[in-house]
Protein backbone atom coordinates (compact mmCIF):
# COMPACT_ATOMS: atom_id res chain seq x y z
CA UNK A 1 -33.54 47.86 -16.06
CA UNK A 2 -31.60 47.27 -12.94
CA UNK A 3 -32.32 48.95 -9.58
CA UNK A 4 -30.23 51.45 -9.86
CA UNK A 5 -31.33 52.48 -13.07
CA UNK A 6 -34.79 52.78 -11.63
CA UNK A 7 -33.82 55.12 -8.91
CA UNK A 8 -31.86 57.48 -11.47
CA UNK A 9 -35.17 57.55 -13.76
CA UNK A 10 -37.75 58.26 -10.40
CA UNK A 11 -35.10 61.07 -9.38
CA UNK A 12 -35.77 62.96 -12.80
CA UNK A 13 -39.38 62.13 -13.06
CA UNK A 14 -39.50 63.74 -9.43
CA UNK A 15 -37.11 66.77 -10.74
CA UNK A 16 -39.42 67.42 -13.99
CA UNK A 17 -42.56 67.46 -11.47
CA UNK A 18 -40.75 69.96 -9.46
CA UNK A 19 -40.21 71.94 -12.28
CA UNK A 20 -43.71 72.24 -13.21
CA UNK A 21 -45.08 72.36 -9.55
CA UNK A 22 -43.07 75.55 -9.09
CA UNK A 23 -43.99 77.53 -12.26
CA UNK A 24 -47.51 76.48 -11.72
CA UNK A 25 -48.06 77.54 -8.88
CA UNK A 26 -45.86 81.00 -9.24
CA UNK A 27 -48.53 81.84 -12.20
CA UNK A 28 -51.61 80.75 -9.84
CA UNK A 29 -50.34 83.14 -7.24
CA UNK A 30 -50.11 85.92 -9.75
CA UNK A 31 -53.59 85.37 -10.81
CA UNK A 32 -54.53 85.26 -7.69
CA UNK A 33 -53.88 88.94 -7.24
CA UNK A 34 -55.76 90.36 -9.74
CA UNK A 35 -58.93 88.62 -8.45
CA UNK A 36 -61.70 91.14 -7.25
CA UNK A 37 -63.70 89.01 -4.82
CA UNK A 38 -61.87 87.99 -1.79
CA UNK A 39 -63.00 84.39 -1.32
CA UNK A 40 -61.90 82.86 -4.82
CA UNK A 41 -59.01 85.38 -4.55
CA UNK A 42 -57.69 83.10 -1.38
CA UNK A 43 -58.60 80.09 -2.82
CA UNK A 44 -56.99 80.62 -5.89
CA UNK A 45 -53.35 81.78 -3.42
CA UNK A 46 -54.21 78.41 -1.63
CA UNK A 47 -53.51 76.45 -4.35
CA UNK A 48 -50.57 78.08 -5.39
CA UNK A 49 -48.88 77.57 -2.20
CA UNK A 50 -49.84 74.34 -2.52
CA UNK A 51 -48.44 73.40 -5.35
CA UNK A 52 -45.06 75.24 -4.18
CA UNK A 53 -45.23 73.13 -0.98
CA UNK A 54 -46.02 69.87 -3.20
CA UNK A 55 -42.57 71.00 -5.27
CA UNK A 56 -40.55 71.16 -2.10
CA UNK A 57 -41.42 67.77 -1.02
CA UNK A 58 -40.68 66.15 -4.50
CA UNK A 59 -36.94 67.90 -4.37
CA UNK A 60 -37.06 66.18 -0.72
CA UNK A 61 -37.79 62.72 -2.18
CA UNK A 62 -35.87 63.39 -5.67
CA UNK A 63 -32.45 63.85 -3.01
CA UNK A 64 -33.29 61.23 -0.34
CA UNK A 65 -33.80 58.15 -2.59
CA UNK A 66 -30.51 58.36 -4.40
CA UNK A 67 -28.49 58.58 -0.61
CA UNK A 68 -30.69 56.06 1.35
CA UNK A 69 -33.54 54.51 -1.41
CA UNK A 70 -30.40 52.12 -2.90
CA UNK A 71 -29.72 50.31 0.41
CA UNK A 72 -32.99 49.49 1.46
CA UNK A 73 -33.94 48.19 -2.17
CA UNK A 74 -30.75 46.41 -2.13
CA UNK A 75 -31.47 44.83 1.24
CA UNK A 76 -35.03 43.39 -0.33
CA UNK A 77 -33.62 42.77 -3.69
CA UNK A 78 -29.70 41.62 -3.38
CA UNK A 79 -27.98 42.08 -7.01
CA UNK A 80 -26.54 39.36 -9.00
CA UNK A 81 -23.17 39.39 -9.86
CA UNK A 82 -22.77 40.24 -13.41
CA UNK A 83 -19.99 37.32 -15.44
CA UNK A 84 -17.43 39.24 -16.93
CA UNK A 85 -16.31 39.06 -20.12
CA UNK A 86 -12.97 37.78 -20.04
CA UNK A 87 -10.29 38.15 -22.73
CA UNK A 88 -9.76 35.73 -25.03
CA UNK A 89 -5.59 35.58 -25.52
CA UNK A 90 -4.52 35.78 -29.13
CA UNK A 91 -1.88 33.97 -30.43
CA UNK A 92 0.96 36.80 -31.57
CA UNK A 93 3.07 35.46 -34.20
CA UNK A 94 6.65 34.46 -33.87
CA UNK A 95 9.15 36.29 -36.04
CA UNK A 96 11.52 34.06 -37.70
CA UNK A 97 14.90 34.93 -37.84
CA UNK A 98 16.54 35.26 -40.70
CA UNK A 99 19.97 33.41 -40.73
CA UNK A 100 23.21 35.34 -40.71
CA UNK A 101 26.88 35.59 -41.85
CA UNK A 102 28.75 33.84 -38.78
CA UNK A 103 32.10 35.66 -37.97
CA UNK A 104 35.02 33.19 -37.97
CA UNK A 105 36.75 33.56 -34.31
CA UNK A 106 40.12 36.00 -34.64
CA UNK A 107 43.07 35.20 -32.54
CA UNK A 108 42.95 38.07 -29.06
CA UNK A 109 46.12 38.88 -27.49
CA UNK A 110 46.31 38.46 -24.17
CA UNK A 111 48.13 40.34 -22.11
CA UNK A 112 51.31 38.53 -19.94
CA UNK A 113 50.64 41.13 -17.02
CA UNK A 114 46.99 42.24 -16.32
CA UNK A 115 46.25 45.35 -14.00
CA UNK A 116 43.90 44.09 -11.58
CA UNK A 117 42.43 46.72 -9.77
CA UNK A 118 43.85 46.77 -5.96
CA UNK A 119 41.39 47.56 -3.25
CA UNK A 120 42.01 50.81 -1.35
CA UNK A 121 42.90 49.97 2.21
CA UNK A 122 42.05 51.29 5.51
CA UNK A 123 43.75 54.35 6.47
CA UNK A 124 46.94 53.72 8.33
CA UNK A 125 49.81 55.72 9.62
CA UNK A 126 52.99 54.97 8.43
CA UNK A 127 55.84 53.37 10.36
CA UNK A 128 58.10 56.01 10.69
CA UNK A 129 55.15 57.84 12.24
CA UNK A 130 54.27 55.20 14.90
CA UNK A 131 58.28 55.29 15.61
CA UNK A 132 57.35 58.56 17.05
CA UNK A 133 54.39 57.69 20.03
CA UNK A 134 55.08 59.55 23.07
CA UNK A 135 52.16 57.93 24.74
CA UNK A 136 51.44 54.88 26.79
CA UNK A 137 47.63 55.46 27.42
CA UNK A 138 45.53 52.56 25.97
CA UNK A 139 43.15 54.44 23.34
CA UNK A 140 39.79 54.68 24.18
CA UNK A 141 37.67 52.75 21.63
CA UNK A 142 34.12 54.68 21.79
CA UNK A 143 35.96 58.01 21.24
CA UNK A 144 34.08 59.51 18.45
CA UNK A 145 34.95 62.72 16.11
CA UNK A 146 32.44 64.76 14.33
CA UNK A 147 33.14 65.17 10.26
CA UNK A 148 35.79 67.67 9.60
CA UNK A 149 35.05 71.28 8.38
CA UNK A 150 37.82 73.70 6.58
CA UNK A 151 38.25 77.26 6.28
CA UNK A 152 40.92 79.75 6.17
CA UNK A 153 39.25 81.83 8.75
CA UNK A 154 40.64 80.90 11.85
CA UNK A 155 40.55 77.68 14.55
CA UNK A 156 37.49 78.83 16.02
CA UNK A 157 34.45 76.66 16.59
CA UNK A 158 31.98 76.89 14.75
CA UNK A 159 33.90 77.40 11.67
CA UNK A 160 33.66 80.54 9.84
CA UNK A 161 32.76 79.93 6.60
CA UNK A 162 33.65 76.18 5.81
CA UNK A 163 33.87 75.50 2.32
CA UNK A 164 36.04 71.52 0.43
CA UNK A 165 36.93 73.96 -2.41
CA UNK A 166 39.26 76.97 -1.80
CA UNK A 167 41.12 78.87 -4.57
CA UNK A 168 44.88 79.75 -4.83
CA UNK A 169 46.45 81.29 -2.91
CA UNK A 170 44.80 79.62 -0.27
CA UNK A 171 47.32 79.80 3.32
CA UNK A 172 47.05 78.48 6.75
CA UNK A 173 44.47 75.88 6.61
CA UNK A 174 42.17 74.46 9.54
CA UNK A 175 40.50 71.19 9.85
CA UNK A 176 37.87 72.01 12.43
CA UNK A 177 36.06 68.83 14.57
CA UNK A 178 34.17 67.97 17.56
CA UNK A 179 35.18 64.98 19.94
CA UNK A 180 33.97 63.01 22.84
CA UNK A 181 35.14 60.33 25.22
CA UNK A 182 39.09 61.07 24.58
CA UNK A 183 41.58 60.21 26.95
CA UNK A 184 43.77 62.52 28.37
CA UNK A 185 47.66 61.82 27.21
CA UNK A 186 46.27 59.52 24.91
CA UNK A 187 48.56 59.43 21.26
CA UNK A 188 46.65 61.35 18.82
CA UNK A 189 47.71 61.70 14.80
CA UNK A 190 46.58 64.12 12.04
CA UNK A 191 47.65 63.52 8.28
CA UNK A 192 47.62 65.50 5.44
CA UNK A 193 47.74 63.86 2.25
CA UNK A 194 47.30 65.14 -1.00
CA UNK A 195 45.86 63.00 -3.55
CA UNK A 196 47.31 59.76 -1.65
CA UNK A 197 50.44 61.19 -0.88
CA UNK A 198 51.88 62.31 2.55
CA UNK A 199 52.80 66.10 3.14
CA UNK A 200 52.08 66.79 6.84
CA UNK A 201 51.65 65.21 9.98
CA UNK A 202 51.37 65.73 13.51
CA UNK A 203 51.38 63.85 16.16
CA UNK A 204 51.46 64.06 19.70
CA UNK A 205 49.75 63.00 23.06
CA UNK A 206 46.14 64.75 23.65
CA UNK A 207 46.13 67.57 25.81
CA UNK A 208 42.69 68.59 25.42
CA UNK A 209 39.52 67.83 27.91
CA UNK A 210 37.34 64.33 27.18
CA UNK A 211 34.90 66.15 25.60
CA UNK A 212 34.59 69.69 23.08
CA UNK A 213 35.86 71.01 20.25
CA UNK A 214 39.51 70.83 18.18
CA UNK A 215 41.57 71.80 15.31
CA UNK A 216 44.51 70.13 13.05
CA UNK A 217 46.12 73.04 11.37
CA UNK A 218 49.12 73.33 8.01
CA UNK A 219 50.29 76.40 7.41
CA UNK A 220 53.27 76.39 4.27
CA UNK A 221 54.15 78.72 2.04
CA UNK A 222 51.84 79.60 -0.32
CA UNK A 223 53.51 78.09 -3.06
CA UNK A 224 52.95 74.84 -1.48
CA UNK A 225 49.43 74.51 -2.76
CA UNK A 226 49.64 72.64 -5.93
CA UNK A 227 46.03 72.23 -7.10
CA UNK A 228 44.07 68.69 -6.13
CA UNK A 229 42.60 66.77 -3.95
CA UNK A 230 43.72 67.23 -0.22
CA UNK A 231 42.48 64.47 2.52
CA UNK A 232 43.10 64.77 6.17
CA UNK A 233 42.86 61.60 8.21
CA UNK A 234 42.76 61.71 12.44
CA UNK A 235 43.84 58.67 14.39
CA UNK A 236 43.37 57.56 18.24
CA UNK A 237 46.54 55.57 18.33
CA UNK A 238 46.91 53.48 16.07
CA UNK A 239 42.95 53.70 15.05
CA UNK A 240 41.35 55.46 12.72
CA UNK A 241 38.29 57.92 13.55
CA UNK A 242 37.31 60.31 10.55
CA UNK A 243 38.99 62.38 7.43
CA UNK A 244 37.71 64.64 5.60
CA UNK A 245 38.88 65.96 1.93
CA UNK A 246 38.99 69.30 0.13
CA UNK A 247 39.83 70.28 -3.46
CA UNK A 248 42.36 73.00 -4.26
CA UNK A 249 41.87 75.04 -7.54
CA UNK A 250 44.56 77.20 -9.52
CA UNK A 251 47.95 77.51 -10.02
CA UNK A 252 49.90 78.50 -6.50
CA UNK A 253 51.97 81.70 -6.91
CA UNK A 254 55.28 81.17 -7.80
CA UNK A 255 57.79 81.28 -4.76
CA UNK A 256 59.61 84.29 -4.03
CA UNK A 257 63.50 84.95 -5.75
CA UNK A 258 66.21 84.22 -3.76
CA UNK A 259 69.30 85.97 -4.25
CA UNK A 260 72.47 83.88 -6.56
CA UNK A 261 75.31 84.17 -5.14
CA UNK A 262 77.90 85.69 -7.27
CA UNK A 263 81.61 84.58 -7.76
CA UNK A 264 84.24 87.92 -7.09
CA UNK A 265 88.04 87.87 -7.59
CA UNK A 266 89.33 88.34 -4.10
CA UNK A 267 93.00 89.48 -3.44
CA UNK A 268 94.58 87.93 -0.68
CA UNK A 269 98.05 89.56 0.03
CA UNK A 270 100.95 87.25 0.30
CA UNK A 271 101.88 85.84 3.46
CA UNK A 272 104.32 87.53 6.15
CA UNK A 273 106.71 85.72 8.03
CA UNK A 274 105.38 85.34 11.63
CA UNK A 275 109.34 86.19 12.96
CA UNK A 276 112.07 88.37 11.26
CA UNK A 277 115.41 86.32 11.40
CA UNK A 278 118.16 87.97 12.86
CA UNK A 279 121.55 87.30 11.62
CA UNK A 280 124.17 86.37 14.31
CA UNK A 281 128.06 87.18 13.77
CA UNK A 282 130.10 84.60 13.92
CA UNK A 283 132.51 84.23 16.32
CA UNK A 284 136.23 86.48 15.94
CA UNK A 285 139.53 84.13 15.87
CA UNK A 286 141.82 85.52 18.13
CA UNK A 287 145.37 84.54 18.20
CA UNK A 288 147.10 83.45 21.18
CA UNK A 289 150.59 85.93 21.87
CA UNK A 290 153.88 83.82 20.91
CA UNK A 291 156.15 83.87 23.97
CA UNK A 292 159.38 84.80 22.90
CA UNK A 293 162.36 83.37 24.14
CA UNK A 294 164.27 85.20 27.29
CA UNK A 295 168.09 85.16 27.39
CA UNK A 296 169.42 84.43 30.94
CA UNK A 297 172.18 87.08 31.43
């Protein structure tokens, strides 16, 4: 038996002397009571209490010695460490593998053109675009925008219920953002693109403070809205700062009838002479008188 083992059996040696201490001296009390002389009457109540005060000191020692008891007795008798077992490893058996039919090779046609997968680019604005800079101010490179937020509901910051998926009909559209350290007159661009392909743009030199709150806004005709995936892109120059993308859902209404025009037989009266000729007469011959000859008398 190990230390430990000892203090576990004293503890309920000391319990099962408790035990009796207590009832013993409950039923000595009792008896006590129904003693006629006084003397043996206290004597016999003595003991009792006794025996309940023995009881309480047992508990005492039955709780102390399992808290402090195992350090001292491990501080006089050190323990031994204990060799444990260790597991012997057990061969596991190799499966053998059966052999198998081998496939002859069969002749794979390879393609003359393979679609490699191109890399998507950096953002960029298109050439015709840059053809357009109004600006000479040198962007500023630390100018940062905040991630774009759409709604329907107006330019406004913040935005009124931003949503990336709207349903058709959907109408003017903002791209709300936040900005800091712009330039003033710098070139600033806005894209919209839908599904890789250019719509809308805008472009012009910043007119706004260094620091705040802005908008990029497309308004077309309802119509417009095919459904897919819409992407606006913001520039600084010719450097990109953020985009942002939104999906459209539903068929656009259909855009309104114009009016064909209609092919009526027109009559055109006939053409008037500008001037009404007026005939001349032509000239009267007149005949010269003959002179007739005079007879001298």
């Amino acid at each position: 038996m190990d230390i430990q083992s000892g203090v576990i059996a004293i503890v309920i040696i000391a319990l099962i002397f408790a035990f009796f201490a207590i009832r013993n001296g409950l039923r000595t009390i009792r008896s006590a009571r129904k003693m006629t002389f006084y003397r043996l009457r206290r004597q016999r109540e003595a003991t009792g209490w006794r025996l309940l005060g023995l009881a309480v000191l047992v508990l005492g020692i039955a709780v102390v010695l399992p808290v402090y008891g195992l350090p001292v007795a491990y501080e006089y008798f050190p323990p031994s460490p204990t060799a444990s077992l260790t597991p012997s490893i057990t061969p596991i058996p190799s499966i053998t593998l059966s052999p198998t039919i081998t496939l002859s090779p069969t002749i794979t046609d390879t393609p003359v053109v393979s679609d490699t997968p191109t890399v998507t680019p950096t953002p960029f604005i298109p050439a015709a675009i840059q053809a357009l800079f109004q600006s000479a101010v040198t962007p500023n490179p630390d100018a940062v925008f905040s991630q774009l937020q759409f709604t329907t509901a107006g330019s406004g910051y913040p935005a009124v219920n931003p949503n990336t998926l709207f349903e058709n009909p959907v109408g003017h559209m903002y791209g709300i953002f936040t900005y800091d350290q712009m330039l003033p007159g710098v070139q600033w661009t806005a894209l919209w693109m839908r599904q890789g392909q250019l719509l809308y743009y805008e472009t012009k030199p910043w007119n706004g403070a260094t620091g705040g709150s802005g908008y990029t806004d497309w308004n077309p005709s309802p119509d417009k809205w095919a459904p897919g995936i819409y992407e606006v892109q913001i520039f600084v120059g010719e450097l990109f700062e953020v985009s942002g993308r939104f999906l459209v859902e539903g068929n656009p209404p259909a855009p309104p009838a114009s009016r064909t025009p209609t092919a009526t037989d027109t009559i055109f009266p006939s053409p008037r002479p500008l001037f009404t000729p007026v005939l001349t007469p032509s000239p009267v011959r007149t005949l010269a008188p003959i002179s007739s000859g005079t007879t001298t008398p």
